[in-house]
C-alpha atoms as a PDB file:
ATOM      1  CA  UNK A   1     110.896-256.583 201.403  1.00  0.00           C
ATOM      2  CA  UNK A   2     114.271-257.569 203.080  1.00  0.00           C
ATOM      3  CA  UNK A   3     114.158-256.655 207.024  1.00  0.00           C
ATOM      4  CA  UNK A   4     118.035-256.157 207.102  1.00  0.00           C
ATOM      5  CA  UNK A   5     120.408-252.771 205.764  1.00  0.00           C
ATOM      6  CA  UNK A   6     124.083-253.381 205.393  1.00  0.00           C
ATOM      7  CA  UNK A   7     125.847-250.643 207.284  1.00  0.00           C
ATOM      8  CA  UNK A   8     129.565-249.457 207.001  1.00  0.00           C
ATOM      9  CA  UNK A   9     131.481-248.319 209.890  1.00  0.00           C
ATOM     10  CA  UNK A  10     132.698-245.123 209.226  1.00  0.00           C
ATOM     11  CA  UNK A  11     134.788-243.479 212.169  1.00  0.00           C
ATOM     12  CA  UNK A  12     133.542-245.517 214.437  1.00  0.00           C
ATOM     13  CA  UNK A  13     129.425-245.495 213.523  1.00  0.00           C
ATOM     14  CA  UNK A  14     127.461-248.361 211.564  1.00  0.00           C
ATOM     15  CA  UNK A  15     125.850-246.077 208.769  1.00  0.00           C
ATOM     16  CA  UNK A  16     123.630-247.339 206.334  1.00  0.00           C
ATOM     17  CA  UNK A  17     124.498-247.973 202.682  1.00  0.00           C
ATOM     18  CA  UNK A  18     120.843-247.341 201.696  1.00  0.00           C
ATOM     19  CA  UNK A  19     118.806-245.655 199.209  1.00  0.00           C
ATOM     20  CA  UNK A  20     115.895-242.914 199.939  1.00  0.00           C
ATOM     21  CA  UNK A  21     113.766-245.407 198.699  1.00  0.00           C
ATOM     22  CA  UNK A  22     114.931-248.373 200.966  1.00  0.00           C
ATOM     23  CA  UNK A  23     114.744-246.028 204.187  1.00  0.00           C
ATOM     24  CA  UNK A  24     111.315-244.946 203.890  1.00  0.00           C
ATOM     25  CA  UNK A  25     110.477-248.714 203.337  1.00  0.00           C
ATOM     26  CA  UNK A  26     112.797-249.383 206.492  1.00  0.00           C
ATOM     27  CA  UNK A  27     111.558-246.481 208.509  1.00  0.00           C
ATOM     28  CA  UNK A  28     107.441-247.291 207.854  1.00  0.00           C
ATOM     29  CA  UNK A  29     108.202-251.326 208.497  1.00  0.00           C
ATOM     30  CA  UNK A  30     109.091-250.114 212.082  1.00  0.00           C
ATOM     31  CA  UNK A  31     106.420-247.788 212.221  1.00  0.00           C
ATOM     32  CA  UNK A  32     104.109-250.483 211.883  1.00  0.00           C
ATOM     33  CA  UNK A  33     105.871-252.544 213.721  1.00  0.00           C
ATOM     34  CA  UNK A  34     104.485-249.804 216.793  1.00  0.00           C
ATOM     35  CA  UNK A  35     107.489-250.325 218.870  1.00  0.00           C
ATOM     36  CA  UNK A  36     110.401-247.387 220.004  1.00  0.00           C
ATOM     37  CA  UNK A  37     112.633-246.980 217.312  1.00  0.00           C
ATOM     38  CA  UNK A  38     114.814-243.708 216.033  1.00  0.00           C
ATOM     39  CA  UNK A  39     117.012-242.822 213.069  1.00  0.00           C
ATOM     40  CA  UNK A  40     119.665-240.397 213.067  1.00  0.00           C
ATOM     41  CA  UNK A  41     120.975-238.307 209.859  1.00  0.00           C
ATOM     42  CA  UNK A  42     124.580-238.526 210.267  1.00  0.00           C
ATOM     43  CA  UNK A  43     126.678-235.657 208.918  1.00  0.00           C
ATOM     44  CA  UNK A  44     130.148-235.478 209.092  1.00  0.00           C
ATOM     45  CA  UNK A  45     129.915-232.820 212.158  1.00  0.00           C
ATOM     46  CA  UNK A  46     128.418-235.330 214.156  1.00  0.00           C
ATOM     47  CA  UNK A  47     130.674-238.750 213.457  1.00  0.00           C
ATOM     48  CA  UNK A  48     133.267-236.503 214.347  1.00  0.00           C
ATOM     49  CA  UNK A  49     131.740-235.582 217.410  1.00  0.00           C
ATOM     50  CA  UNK A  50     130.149-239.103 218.033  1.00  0.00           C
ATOM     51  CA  UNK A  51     133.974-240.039 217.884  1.00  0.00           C
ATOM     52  CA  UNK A  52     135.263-237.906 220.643  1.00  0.00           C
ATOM     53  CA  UNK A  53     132.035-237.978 222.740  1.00  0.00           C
ATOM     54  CA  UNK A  54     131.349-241.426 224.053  1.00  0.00           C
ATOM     55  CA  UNK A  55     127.444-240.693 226.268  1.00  0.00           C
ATOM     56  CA  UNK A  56     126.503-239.275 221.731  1.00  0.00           C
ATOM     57  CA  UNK A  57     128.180-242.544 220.504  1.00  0.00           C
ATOM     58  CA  UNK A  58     126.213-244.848 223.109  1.00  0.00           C
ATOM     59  CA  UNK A  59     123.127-243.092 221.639  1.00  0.00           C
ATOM     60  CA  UNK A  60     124.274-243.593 218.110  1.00  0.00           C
ATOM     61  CA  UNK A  61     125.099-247.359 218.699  1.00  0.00           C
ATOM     62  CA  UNK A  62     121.168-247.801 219.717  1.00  0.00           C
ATOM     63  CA  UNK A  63     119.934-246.121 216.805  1.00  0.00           C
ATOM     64  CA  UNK A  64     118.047-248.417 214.614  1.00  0.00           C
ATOM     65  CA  UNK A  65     119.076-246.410 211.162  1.00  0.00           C
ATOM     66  CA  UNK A  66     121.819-244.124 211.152  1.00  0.00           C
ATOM     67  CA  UNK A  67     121.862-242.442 207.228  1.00  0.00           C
ATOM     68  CA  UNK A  68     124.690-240.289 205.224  1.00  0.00           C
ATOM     69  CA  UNK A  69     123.457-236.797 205.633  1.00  0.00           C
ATOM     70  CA  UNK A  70     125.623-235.153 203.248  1.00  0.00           C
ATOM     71  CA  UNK A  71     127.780-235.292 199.953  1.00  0.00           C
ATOM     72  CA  UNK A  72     131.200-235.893 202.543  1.00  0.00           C
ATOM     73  CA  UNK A  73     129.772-239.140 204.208  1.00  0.00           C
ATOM     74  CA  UNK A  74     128.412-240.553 201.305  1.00  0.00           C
ATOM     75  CA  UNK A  75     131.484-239.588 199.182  1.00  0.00           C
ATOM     76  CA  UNK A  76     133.476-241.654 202.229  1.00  0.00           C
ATOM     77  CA  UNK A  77     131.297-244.977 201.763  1.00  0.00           C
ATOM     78  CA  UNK A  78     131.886-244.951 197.745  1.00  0.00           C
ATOM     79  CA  UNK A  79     136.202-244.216 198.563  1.00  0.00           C
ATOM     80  CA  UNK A  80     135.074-247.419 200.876  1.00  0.00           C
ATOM     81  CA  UNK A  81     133.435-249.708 198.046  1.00  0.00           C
ATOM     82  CA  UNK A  82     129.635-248.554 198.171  1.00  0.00           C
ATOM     83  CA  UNK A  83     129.930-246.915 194.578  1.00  0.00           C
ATOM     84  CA  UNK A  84     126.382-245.869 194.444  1.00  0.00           C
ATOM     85  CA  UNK A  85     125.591-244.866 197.914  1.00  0.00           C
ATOM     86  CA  UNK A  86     123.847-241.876 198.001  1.00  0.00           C
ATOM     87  CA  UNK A  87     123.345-239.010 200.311  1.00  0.00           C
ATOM     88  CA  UNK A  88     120.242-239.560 202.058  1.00  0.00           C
ATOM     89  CA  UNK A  89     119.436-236.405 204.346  1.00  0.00           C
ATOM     90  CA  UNK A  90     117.064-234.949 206.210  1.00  0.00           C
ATOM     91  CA  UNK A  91     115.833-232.376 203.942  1.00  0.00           C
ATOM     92  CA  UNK A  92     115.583-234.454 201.267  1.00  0.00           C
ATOM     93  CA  UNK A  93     114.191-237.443 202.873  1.00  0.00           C
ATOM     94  CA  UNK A  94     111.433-235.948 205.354  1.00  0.00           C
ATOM     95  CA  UNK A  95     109.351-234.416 202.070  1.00  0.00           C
ATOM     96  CA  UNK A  96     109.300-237.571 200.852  1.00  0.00           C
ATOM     97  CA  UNK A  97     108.513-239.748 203.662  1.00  0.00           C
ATOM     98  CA  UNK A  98     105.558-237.162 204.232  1.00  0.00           C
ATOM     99  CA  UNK A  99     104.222-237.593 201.034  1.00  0.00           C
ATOM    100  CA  UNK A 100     104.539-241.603 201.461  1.00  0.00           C
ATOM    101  CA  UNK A 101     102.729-241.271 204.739  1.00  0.00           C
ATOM    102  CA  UNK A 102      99.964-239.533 203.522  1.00  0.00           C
ATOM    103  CA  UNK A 103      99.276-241.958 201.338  1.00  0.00           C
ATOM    104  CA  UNK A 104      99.182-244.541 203.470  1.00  0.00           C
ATOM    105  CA  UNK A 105      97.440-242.836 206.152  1.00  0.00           C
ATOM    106  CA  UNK A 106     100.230-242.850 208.322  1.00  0.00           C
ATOM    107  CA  UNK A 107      99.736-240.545 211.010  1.00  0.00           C
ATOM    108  CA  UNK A 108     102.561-238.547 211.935  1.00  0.00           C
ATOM    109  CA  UNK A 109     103.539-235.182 214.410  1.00  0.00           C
ATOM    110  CA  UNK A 110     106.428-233.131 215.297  1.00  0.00           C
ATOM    111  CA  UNK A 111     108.260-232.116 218.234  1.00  0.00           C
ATOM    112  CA  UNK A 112     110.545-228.570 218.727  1.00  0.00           C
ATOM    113  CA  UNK A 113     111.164-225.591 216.328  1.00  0.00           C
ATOM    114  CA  UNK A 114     109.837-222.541 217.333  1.00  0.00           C
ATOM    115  CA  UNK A 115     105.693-221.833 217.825  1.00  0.00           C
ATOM    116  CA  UNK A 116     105.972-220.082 214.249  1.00  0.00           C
ATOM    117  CA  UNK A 117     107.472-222.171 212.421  1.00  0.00           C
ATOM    118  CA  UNK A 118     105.346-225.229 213.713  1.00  0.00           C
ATOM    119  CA  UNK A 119     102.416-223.278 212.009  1.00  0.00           C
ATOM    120  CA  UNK A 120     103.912-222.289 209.483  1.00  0.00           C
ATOM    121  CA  UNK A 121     105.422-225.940 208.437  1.00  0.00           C
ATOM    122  CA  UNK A 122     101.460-227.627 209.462  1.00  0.00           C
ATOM    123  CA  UNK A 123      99.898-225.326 207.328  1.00  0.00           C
ATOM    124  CA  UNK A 124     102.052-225.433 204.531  1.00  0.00           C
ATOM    125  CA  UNK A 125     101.921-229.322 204.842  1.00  0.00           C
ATOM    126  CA  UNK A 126      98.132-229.289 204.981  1.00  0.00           C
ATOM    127  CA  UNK A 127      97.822-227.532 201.433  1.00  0.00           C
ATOM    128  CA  UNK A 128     101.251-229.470 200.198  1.00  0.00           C
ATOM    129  CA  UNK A 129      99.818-232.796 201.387  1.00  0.00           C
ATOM    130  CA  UNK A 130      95.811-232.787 202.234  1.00  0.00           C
ATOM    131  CA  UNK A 131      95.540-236.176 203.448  1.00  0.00           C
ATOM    132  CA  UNK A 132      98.566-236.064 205.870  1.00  0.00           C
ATOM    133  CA  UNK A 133      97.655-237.022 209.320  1.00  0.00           C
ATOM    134  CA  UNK A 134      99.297-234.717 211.839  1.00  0.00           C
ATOM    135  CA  UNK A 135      97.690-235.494 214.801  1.00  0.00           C
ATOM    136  CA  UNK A 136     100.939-233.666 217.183  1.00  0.00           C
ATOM    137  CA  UNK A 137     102.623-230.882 216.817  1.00  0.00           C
ATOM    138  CA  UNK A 138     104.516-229.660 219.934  1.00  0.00           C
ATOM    139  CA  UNK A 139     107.249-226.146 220.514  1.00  0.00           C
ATOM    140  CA  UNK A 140     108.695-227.081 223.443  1.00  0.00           C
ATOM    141  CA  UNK A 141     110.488-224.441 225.604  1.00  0.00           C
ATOM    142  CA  UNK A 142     113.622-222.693 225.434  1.00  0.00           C
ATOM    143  CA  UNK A 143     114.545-223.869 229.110  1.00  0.00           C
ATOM    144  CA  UNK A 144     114.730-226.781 230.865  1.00  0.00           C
ATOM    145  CA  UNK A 145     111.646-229.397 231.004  1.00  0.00           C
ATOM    146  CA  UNK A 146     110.707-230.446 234.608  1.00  0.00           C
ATOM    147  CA  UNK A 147     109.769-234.056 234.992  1.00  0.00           C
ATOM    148  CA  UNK A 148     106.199-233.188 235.358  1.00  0.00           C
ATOM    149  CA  UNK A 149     106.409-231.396 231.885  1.00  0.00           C
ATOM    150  CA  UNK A 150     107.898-234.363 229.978  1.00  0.00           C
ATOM    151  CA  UNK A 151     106.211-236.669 231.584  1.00  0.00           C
ATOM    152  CA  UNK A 152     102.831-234.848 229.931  1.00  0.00           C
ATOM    153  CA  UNK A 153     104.273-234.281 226.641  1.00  0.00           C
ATOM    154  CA  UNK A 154     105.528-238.112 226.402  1.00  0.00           C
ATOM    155  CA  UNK A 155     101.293-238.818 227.639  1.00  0.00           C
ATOM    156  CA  UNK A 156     100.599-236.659 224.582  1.00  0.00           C
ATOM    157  CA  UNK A 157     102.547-238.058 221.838  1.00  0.00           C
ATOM    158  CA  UNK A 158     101.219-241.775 222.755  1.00  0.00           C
ATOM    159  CA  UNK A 159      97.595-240.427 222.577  1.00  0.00           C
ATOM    160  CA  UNK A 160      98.121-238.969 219.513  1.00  0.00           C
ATOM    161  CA  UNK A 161      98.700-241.866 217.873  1.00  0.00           C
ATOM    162  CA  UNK A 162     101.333-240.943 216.063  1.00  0.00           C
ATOM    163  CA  UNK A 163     103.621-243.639 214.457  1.00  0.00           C
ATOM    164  CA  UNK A 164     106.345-240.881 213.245  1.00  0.00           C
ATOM    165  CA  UNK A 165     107.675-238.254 215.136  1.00  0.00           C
ATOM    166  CA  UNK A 166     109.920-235.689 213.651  1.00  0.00           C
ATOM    167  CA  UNK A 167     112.224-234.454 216.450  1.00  0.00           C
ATOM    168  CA  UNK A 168     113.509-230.648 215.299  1.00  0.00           C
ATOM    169  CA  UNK A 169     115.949-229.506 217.684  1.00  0.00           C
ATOM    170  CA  UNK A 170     119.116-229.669 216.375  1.00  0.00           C
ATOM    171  CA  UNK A 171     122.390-231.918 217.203  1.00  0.00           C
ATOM    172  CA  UNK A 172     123.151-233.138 219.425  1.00  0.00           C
ATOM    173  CA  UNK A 173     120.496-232.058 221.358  1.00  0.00           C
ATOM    174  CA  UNK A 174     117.596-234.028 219.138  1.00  0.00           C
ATOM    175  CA  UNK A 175     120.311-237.353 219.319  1.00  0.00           C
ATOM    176  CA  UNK A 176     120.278-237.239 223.253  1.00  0.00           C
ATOM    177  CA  UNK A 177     116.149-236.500 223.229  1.00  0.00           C
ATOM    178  CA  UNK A 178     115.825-239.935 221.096  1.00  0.00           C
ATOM    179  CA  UNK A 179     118.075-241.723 223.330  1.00  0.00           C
ATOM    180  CA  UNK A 180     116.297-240.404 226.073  1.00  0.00           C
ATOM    181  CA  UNK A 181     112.692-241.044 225.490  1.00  0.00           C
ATOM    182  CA  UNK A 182     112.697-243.419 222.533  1.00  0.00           C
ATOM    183  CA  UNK A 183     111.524-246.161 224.802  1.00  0.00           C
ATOM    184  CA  UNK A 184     108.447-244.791 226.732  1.00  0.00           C
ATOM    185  CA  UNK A 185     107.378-243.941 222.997  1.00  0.00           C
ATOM    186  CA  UNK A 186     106.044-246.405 220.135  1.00  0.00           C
ATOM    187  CA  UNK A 187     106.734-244.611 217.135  1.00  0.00           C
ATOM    188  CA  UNK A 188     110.208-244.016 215.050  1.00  0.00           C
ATOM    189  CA  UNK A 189     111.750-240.981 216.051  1.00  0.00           C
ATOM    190  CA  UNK A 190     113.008-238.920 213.377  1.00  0.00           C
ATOM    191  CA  UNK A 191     116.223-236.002 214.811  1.00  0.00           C
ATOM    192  CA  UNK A 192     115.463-234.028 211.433  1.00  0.00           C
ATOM    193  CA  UNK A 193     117.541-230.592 212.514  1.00  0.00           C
ATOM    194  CA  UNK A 194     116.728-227.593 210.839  1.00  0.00           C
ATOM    195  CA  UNK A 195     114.171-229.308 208.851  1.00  0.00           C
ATOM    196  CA  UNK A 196     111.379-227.909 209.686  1.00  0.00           C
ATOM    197  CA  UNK A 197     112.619-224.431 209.121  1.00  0.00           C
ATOM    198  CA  UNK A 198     112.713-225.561 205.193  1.00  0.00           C
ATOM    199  CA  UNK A 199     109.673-226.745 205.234  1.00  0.00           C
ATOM    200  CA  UNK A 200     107.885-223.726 206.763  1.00  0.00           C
ATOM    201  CA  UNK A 201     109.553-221.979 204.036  1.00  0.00           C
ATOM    202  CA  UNK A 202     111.461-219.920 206.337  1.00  0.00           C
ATOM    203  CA  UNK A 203     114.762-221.370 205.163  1.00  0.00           C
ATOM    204  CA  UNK A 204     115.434-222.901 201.435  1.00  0.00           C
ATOM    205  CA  UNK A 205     117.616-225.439 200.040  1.00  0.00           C
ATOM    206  CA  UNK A 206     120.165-224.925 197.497  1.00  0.00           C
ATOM    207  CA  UNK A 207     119.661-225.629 194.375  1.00  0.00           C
ATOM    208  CA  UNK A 208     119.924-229.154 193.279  1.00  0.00           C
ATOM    209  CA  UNK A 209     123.123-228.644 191.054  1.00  0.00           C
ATOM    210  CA  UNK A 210     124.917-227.269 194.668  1.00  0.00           C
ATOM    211  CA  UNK A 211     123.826-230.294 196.228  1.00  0.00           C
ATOM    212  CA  UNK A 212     125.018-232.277 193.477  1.00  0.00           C
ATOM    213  CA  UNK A 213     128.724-230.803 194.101  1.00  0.00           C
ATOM    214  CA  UNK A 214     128.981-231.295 198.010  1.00  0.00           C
ATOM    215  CA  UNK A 215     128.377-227.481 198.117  1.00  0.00           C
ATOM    216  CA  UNK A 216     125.244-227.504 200.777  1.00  0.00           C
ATOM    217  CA  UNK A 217     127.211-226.647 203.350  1.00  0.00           C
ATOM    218  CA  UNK A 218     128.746-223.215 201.295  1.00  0.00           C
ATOM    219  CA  UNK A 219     125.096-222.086 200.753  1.00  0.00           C
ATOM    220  CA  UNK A 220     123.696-222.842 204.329  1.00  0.00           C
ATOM    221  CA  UNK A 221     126.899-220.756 205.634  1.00  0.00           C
ATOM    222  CA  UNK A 222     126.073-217.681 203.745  1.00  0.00           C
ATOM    223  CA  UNK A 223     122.498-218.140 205.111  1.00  0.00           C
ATOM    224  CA  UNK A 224     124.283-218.850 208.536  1.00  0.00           C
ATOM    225  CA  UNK A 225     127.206-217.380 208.831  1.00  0.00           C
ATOM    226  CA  UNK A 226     127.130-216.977 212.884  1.00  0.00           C
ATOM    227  CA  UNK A 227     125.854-220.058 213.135  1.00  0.00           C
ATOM    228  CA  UNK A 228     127.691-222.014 210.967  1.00  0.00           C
ATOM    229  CA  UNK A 229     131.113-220.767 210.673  1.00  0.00           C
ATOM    230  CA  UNK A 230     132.732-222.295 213.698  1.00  0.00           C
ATOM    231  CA  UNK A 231     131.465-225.578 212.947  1.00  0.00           C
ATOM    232  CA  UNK A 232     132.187-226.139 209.365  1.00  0.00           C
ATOM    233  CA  UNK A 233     135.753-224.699 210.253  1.00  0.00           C
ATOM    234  CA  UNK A 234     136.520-227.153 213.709  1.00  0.00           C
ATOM    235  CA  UNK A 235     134.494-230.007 211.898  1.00  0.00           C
ATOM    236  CA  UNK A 236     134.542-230.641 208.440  1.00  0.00           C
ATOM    237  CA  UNK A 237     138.697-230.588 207.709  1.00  0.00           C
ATOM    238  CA  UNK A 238     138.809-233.137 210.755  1.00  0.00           C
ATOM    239  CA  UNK A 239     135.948-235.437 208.913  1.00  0.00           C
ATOM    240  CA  UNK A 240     138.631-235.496 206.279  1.00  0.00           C
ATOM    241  CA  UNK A 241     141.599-235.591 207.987  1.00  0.00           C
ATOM    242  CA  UNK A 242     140.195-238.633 210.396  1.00  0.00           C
ATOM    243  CA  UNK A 243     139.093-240.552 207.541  1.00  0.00           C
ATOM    244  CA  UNK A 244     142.051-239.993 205.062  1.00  0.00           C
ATOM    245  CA  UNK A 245     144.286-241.265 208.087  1.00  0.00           C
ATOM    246  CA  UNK A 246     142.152-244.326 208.854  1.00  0.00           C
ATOM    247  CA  UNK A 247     142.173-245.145 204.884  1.00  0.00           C
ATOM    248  CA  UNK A 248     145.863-244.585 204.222  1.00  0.00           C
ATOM    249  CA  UNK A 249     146.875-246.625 207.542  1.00  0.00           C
ATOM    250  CA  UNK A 250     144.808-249.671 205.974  1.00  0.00           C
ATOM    251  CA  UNK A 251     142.284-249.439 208.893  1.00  0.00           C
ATOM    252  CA  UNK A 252     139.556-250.925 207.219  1.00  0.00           C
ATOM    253  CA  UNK A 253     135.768-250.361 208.122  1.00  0.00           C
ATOM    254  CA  UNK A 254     133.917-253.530 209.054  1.00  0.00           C
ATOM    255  CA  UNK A 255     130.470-254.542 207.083  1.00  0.00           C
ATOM    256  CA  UNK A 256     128.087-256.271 208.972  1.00  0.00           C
ATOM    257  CA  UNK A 257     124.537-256.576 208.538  1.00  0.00           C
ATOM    258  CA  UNK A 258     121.320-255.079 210.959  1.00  0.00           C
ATOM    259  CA  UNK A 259     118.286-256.684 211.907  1.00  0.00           C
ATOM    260  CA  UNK A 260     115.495-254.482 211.945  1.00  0.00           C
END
């Protein structure tokens, strides 16, 4: 197994030209590996914001695996050369990388999401995948940790021996979390978003012919509309608009390659 990923810079952030395959192999070689390490799903909402918001990009520029979350950023790496990239998100990802843990006894936990859905998502796990390890599962509050408080929940998630954590609390909140506490913490951190909310069953995907068209973000609005509106409105025309301008001014993205 090769320990590098080529990466593309695409406004501004290295991110991965890499299969679902090739980042579980990536993401379990620094599990073992038992040293702080995070990976960020990058959707176009966040390079855009990662481009305007230097303390996000700082976080993104330590991130040891930043993937295309979504048809938009992986339809801008093939414009840029990487005809086969695919999109490599979250909700597709996680269910496999579960299933790949399990098998390899590769204990893992989770951290945010409300107390419901935590049960909810364990339990459905459990009967999905009976020889998963999940040995944390944690819903933090909807306030302000004190220093005493993280302090304990960091103590818990290095007793638990967990070598993947799966950080649920949406963007950028779960980026600044990682870059935060990644260090006191030797497992990969995983800022999965709403994840857990599909796997609880409380949300679902689209089907895989919506996907397939770049039209995940329709469905999730009409699930979200409140929610969801604003940002696919302020965000997604400027993903285009930012990268059209950088491609028709000859601006072209760097390759480089990453050590992991």
């Amino acid at each position: 197994m090769s320990n590098t990923i080529t990466t593309a810079t695409l406004l501004g952030t290295a991110v991965a030209v890499i299969t679902h395959d090739q980042a579980i192999d990536r993401i379990l070689v620094l599990a073992a590996a038992r040293r702080p390490a995070f990976v960020c799903f990058a959707t176009a909402h966040m390079l855009v914001e990662a481009g305007q918001d230097q303390a996000l990009r700082a976080v993104y520029n330590r991130a040891d695996i930043i993937t295309p979350d979504g048809r938009p950023v992986a339809w801008g790496l093939r414009l840029m050369g990487h005809h086969d990239t695919p999109c490599v998100s979250g909700p597709n990802l996680v269910p496999r990388l579960l299933r790949t843990a399990a098998s390899c006894g590769v204990a893992v936990g989770f951290y945010g999401g409300r107390p419901e859905t935590l049960h909810l998502m364990t339990e459905a796990l459990r009967k999905q995948f009976p020889a998963l390890r999940i040995t944390y599962a944690f819903s933090p509050p909807f306030r302000p940790m004190t220093e005493a408080e993280t302090e304990q929940v960091c103590a818990d998630i290095r007793d638990s021996g967990a070598r993947l954590l799966f950080v649920g609390l949406g963007s950028p909140k779960q980026e600044f979390w990682m870059g935060e506490h990644s260090a006191s913490l030797p497992c990969v951190l995983l800022g999965v978003g709403a994840v857990f909310e599909f796997l609880s069953g409380e949300k679902k995907l689209p089907p895989e012919w919506v996907q397939n068209l770049g039209l995940t973000w329709l469905a999730r609005l009409c699930q979200e509309p409140r929610r969801l509106l604003r940002r696919n409105l302020a965000y997604s025309p400027r993903f285009v608009f930012q990268f059209v301008c950088r491609h028709l001014l000859g601006i072209r993205d760097r390759h480089r390659v990453q050590d992991i």
